[in-house]
Protein backbone atom coordinates (compact mmCIF):
# COMPACT_ATOMS: atom_id res chain seq x y z
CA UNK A 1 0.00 0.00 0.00
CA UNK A 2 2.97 2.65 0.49
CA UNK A 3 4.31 1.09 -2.91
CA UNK A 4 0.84 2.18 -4.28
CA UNK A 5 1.13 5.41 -2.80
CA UNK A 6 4.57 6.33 -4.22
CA UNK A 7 3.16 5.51 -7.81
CA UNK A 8 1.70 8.89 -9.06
CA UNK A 9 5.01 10.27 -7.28
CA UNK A 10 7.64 7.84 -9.96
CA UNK A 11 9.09 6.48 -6.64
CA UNK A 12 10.70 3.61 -7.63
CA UNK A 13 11.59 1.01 -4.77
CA UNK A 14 13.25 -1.94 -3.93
CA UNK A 15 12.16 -4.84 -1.67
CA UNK A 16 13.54 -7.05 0.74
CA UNK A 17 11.27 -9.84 0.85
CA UNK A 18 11.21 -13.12 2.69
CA UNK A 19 9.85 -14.99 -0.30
CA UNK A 20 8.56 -14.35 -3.47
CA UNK A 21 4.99 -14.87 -2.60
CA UNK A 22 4.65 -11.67 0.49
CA UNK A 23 2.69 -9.34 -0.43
CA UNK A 24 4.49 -6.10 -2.03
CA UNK A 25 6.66 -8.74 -3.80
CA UNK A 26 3.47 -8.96 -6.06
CA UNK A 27 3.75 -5.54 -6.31
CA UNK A 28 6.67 -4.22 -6.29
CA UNK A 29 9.26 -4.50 -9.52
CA UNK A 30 12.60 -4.98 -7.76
CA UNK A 31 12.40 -7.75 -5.44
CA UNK A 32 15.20 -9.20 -3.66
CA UNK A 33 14.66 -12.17 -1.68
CA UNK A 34 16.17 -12.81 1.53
CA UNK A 35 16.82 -12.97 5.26
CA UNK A 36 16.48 -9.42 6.84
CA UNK A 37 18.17 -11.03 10.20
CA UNK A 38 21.66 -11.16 7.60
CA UNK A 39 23.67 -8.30 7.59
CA UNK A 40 25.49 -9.00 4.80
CA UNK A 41 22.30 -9.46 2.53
CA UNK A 42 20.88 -6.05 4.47
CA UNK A 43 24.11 -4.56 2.92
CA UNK A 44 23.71 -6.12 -0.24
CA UNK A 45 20.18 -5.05 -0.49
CA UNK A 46 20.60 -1.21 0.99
CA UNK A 47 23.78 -1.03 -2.08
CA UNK A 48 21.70 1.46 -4.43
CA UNK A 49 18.82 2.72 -1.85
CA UNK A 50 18.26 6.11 -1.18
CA UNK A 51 16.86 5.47 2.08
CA UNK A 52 15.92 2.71 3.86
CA UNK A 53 11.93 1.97 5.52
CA UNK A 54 10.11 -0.87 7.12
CA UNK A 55 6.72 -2.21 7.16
CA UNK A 56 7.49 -3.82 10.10
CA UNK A 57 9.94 -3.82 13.03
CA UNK A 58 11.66 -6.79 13.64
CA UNK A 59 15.32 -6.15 11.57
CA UNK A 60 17.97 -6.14 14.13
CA UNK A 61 18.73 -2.65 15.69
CA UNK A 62 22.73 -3.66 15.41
CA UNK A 63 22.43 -4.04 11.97
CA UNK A 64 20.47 -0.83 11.26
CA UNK A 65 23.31 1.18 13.17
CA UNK A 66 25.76 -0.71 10.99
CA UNK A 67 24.16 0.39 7.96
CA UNK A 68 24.06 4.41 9.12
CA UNK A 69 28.01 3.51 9.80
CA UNK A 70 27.73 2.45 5.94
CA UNK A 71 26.44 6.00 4.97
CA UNK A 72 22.69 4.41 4.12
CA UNK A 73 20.04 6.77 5.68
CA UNK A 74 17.71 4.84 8.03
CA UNK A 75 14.08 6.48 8.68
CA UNK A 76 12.94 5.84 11.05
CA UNK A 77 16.95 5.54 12.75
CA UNK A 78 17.59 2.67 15.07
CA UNK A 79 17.53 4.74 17.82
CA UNK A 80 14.03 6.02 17.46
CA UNK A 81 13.02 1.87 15.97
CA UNK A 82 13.69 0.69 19.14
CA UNK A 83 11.47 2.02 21.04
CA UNK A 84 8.85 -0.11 18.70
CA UNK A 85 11.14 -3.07 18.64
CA UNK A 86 11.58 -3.22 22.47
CA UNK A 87 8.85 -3.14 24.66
CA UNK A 88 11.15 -2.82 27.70
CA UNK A 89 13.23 0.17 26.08
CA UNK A 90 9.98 2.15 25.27
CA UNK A 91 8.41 1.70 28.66
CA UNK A 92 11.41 2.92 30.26
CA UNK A 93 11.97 6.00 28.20
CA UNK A 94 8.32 6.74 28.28
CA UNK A 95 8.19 6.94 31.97
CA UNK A 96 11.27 9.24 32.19
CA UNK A 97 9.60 11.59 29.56
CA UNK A 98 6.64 11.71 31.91
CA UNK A 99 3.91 9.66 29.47
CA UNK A 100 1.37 7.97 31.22
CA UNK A 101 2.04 4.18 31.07
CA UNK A 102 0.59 1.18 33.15
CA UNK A 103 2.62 0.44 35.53
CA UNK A 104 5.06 -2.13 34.98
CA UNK A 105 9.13 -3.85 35.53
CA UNK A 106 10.82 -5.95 33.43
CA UNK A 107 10.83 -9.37 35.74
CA UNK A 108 13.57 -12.57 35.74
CA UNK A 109 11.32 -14.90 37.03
CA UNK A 110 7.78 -16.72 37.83
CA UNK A 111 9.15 -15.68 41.40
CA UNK A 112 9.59 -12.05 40.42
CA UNK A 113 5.88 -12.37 38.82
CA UNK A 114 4.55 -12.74 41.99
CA UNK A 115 6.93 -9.94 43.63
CA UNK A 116 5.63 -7.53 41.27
CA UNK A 117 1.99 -8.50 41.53
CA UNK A 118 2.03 -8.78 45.76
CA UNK A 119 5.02 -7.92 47.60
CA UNK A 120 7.22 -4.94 45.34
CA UNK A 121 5.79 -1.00 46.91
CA UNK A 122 3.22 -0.39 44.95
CA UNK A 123 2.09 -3.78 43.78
CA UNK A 124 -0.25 -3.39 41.13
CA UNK A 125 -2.24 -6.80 42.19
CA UNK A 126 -2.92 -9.95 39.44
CA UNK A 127 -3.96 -9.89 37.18
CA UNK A 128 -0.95 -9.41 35.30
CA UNK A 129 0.22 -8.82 31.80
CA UNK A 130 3.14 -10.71 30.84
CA UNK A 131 4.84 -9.28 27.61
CA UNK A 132 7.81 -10.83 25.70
CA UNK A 133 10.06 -7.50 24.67
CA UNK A 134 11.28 -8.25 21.25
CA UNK A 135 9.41 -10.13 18.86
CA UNK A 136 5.45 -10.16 19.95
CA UNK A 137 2.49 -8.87 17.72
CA UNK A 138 -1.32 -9.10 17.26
CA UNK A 139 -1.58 -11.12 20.71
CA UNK A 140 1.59 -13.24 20.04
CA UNK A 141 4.13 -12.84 23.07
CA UNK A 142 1.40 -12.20 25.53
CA UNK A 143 -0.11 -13.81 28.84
CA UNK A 144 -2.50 -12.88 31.19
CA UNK A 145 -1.64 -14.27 34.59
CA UNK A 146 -4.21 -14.49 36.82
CA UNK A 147 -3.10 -15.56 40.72
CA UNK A 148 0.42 -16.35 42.55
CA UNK A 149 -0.72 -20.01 41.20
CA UNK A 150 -0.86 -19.53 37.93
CA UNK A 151 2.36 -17.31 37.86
CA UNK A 152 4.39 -20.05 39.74
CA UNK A 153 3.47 -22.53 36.99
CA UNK A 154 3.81 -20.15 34.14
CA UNK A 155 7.36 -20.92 32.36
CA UNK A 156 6.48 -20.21 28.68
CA UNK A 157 7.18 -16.21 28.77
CA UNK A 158 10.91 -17.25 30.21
CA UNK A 159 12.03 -19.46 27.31
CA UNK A 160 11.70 -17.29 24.58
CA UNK A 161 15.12 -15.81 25.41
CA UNK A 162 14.28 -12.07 25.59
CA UNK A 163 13.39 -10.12 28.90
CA UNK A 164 10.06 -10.14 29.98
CA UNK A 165 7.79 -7.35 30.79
CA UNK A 166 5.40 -7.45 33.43
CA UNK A 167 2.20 -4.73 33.56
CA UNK A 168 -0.62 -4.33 35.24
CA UNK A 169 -3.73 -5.33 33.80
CA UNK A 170 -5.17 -1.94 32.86
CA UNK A 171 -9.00 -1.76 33.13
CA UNK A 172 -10.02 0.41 30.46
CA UNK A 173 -12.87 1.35 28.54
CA UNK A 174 -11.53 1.17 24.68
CA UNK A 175 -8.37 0.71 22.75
CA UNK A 176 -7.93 4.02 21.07
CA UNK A 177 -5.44 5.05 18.65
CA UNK A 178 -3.53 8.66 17.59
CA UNK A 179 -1.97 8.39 14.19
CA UNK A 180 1.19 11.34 13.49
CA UNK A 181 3.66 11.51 11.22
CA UNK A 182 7.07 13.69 11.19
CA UNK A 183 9.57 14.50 8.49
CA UNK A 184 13.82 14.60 9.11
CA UNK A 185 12.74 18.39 9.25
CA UNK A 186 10.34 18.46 12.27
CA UNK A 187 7.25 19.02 10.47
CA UNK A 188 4.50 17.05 12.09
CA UNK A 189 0.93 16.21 11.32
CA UNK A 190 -1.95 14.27 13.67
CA UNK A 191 -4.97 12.11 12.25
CA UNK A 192 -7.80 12.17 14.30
CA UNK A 193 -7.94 9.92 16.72
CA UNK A 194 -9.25 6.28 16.46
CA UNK A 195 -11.04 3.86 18.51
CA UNK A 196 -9.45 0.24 17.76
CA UNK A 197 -11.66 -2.72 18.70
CA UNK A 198 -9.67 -6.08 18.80
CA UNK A 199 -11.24 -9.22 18.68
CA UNK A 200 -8.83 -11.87 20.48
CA UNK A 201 -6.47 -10.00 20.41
CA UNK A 202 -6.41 -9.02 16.33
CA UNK A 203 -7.82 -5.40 15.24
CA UNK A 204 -11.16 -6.45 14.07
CA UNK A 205 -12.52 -3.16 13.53
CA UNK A 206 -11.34 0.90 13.59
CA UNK A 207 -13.20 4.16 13.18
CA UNK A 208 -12.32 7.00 12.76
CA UNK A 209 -12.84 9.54 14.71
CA UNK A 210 -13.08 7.44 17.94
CA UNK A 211 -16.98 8.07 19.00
CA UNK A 212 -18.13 9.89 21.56
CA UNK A 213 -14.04 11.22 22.58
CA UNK A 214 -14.45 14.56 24.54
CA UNK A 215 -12.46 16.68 22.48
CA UNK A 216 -10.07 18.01 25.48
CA UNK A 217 -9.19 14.46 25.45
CA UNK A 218 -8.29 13.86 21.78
CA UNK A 219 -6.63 16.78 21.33
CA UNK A 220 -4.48 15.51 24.62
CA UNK A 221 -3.89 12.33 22.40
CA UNK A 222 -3.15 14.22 19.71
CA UNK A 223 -0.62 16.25 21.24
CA UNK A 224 0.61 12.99 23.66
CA UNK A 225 1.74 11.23 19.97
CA UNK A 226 3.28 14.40 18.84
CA UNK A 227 5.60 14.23 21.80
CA UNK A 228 6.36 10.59 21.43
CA UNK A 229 7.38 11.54 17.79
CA UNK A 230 9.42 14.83 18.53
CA UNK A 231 11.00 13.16 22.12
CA UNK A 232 12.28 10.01 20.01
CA UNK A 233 13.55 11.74 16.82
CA UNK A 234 10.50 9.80 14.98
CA UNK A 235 10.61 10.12 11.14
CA UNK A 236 7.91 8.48 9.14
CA UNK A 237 5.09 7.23 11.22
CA UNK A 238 4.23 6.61 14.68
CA UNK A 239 0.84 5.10 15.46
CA UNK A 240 0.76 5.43 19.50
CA UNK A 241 -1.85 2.53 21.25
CA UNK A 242 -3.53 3.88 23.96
CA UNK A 243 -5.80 2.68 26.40
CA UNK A 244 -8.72 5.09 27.76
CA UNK A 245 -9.76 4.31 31.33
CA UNK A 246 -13.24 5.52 32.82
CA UNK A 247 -11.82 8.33 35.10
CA UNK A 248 -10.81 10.33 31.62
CA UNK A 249 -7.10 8.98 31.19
CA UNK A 250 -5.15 7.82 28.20
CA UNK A 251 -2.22 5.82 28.82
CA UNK A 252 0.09 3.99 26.68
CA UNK A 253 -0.29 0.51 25.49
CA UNK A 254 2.36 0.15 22.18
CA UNK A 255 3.85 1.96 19.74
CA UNK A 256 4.18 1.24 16.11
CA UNK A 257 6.62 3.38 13.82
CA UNK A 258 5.48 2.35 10.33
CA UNK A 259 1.52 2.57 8.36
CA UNK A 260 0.22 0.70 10.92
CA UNK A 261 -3.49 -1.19 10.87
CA UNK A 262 -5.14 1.63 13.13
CA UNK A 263 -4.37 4.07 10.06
CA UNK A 264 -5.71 1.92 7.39
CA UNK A 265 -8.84 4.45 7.40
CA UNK A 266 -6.83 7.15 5.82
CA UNK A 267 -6.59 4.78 2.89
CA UNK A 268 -9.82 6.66 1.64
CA UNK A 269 -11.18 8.12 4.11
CA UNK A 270 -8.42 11.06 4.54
CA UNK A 271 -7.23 13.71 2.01
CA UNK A 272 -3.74 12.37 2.65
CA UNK A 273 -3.41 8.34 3.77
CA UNK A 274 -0.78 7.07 6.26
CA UNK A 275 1.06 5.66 3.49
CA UNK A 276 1.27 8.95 1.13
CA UNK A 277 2.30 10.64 4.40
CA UNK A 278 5.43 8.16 5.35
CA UNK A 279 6.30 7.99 2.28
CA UNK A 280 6.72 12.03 1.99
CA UNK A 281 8.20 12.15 5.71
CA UNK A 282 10.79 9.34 4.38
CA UNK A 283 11.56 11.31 1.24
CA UNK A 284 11.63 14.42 3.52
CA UNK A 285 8.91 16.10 1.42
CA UNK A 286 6.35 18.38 2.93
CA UNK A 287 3.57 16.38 4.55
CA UNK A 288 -0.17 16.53 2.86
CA UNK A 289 -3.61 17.09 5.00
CA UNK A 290 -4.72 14.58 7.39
CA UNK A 291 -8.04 15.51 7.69
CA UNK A 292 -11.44 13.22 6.92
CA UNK A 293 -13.56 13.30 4.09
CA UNK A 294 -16.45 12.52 5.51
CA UNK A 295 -17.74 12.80 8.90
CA UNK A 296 -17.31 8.48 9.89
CA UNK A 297 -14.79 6.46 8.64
CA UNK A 298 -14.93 2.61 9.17
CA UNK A 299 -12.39 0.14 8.73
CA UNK A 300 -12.78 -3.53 9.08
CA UNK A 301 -10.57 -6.23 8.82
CA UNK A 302 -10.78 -9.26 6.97
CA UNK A 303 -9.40 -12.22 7.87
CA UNK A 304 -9.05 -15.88 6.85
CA UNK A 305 -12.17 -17.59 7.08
CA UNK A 306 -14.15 -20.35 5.10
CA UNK A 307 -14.44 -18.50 1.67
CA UNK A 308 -11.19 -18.58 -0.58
CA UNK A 309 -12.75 -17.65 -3.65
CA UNK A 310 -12.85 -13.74 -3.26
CA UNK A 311 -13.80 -13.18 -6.74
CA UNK A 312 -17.81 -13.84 -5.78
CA UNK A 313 -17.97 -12.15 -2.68
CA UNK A 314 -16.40 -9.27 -4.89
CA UNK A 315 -19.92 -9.40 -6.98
CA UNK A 316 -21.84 -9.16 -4.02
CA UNK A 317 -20.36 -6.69 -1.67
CA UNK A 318 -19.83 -4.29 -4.92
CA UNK A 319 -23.02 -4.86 -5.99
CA UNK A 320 -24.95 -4.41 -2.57
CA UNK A 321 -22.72 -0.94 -1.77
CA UNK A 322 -20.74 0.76 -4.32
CA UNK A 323 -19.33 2.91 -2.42
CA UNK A 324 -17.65 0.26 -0.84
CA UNK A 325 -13.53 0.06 -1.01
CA UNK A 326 -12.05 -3.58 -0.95
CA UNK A 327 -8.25 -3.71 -0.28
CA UNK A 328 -7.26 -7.05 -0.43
CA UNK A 329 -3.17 -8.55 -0.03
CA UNK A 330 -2.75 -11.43 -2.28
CA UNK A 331 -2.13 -13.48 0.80
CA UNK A 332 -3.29 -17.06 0.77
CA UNK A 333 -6.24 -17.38 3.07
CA UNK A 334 -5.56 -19.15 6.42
CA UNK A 335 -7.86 -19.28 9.17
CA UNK A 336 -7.90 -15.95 11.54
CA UNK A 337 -5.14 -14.19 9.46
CA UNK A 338 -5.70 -10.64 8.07
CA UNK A 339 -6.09 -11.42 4.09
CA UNK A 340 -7.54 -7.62 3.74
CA UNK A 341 -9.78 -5.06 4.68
CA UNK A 342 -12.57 -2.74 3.47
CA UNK A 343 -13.71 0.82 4.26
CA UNK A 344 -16.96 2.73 4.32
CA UNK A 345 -17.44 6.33 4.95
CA UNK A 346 -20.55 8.48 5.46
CA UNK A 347 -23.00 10.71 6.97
CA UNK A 348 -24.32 8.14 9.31
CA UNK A 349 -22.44 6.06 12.13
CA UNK A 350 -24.73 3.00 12.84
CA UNK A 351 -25.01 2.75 8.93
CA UNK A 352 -21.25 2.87 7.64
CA UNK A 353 -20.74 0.50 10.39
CA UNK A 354 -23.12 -1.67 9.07
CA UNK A 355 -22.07 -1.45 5.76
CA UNK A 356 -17.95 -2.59 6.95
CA UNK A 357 -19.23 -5.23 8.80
CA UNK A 358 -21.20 -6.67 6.00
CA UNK A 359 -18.69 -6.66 3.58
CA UNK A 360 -16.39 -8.08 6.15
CA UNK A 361 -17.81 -10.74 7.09
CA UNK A 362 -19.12 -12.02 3.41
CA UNK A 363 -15.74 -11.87 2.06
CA UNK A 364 -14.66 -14.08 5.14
CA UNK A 365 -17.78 -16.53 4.76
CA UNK A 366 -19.59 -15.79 7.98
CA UNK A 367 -22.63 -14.69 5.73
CA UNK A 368 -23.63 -15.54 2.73
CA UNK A 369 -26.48 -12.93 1.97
């Protein structure tokens, strides 16, 4: 999708793919296959390359500082990536910058679980949120534990060979989102914020703007993932997760510094999408308008279901709503995995709602009328 975006622009990019079946490397003309965990094939690959982006976080850091050694600009730079790539790393800093966070401490043990839960100043009580802090997404890398018990018995978070983060269990209202994006040269621009609703632990569902947000509180979103983005030397984009709890408080849950799913709305429901955006901030060209084009936007996932052949729920959900927008990635369909999404737009909450959820769930095979 930030391949399409650099289109009417001539950008011409390169790809380091895992295999020759992901997604852009349908796409995308210059393909090189390989394993982004190889420095020597990130060197190969970064030979030519203006600059370097991601569309996801997981390359080493040490081999993204080796490559600004090499004279190859990184956006965003390893030192800001990290912060996305660690969960550890990004609590910390947060918490010296003064964001609101859940509370949390990186823990050695099922022992130091319990510590943390009962016993440490402040114990925040069970249950507890047990995060891996490299290498977890979309639920992966997470446990809930619920009582000294269960933490005594729990051994899985310990042998994936990266510190562990424990956190309270925050108990919040909604999962909201603020989307930003800023350029090498400090220009900065905020999409309205989002309410995310995740379904087991996937994004199901976004719209934009979150419903119902008091509007001292989303501009204090607003402004929270502006100083995220400034406070980390942030180029491209930063999509900041935040939880909303009943007494009127945001705090953050995760950060993502790439088009992230949360922004997927701005596909066609902005003036200027996420992608267009990261794509100028990575290019260092001025940043277009993030504003709406229409009073609701809803995106909803799709994801693997029961119906592989996409080509008839095409005639049906075009058919039935034509102002419907299908985005689909070329990814074979497995069962719960994001294959695509759609977006409606409108006048009328309860009705563009209905009309993402619709399509949705036809294209997965949940309905069939």
């Amino acid at each position: 999708m930030t391949h399409e975006a650099g289109i009417p622009l001539g950008i011409r990019f390169r790809l380091l793919s895992d295999t020759p079946r992901d997604a852009a490397a349908q796409v995308v003309n210059d393909v090189v296959v390989g394993d982004y965990r190889d420095l020597d094939t990130l060197r190969a690959f970064a030979r030519g390359c203006d600059v370097i982006t991601f569309d996801h976080e997981h390359v080493p850091t040490e081999h993204l500082r080796a490559l600004e050694a090499d004279g190859v600009p990184v956006r965003p730079g390893p030192g800001a990536l990290v912060h996305a790539q660690d969960k550890g790393v990004m609590r910390a800093r947060l918490t010296a910058l003064g964001i609101p966070c859940p509370r949390h401490r990186v823990v050695a043990d099922p022992a130091d679980v319990r510590r943390f839960a009962e016993d440490d100043e402040g114990a925040v009580g069970f249950p507890v949120v047990l995060k891996t802090t490299r290498g977890g997404y979309d639920g992966k890398g997470v446990w809930v534990i619920r009582s000294a018990a269960e933490a005594a018995s729990t051994t899985a978070p310990f042998l994936a060979g990266v510190p562990v983060l424990a956190e309270e269990k925050v108990d919040f209202t909604r999962e909201l989102a603020a989307n930003v994006v800023r350029s090498p040269h400090g220009q900065a621009v905020a999409y309205p914020v989002v309410e995310s609703i995740q379904v087991d632990g996937v994004c199901d569902t976004v719209i934009a703007p979150a419903p119902g947000l008091p509007h001292d509180l989303s501009v204090a979103a607003q402004r929270l993932a502006l100083t995220i983005a400034r406070e980390l030397d942030v180029t491209g984009h930063l999509a900041v997760e935040l939880f909303e709890t009943a007494d009127g408080r945001v705090l953050v849950n995760e950060l993502a510094m790439r088009p992230h799913n949360s922004g997927h709305w701005t596909q066609d429901g902005a003036v200027t999408s996420q992608f267009a955006n990261h794509l100028r901030a990575v290019l260092d060209l001025p940043l277009g308008d993030p504003r709406p084009r229409a009073p609701w936007t809803v995106m909803a996932n799709v994801l693997g279901g029961d119906a592989p052949d996409m080509y008839q729920g095409y005639l049906h959900c075009m058919a039935r709503d034509p102002r419907l927008k299908i985005h689909m990635y070329g990814k074979d369909v497995k069962p719960g995995r994001k294959v695509g999404h759609v977006t409606t737009f409108g006048e009328d909450l309860a009705e563009v709602r209905d009309r993402a959820r619709h399509a949705a769930d036809y294209l997965r095979g949940i309905i069939d009328e």
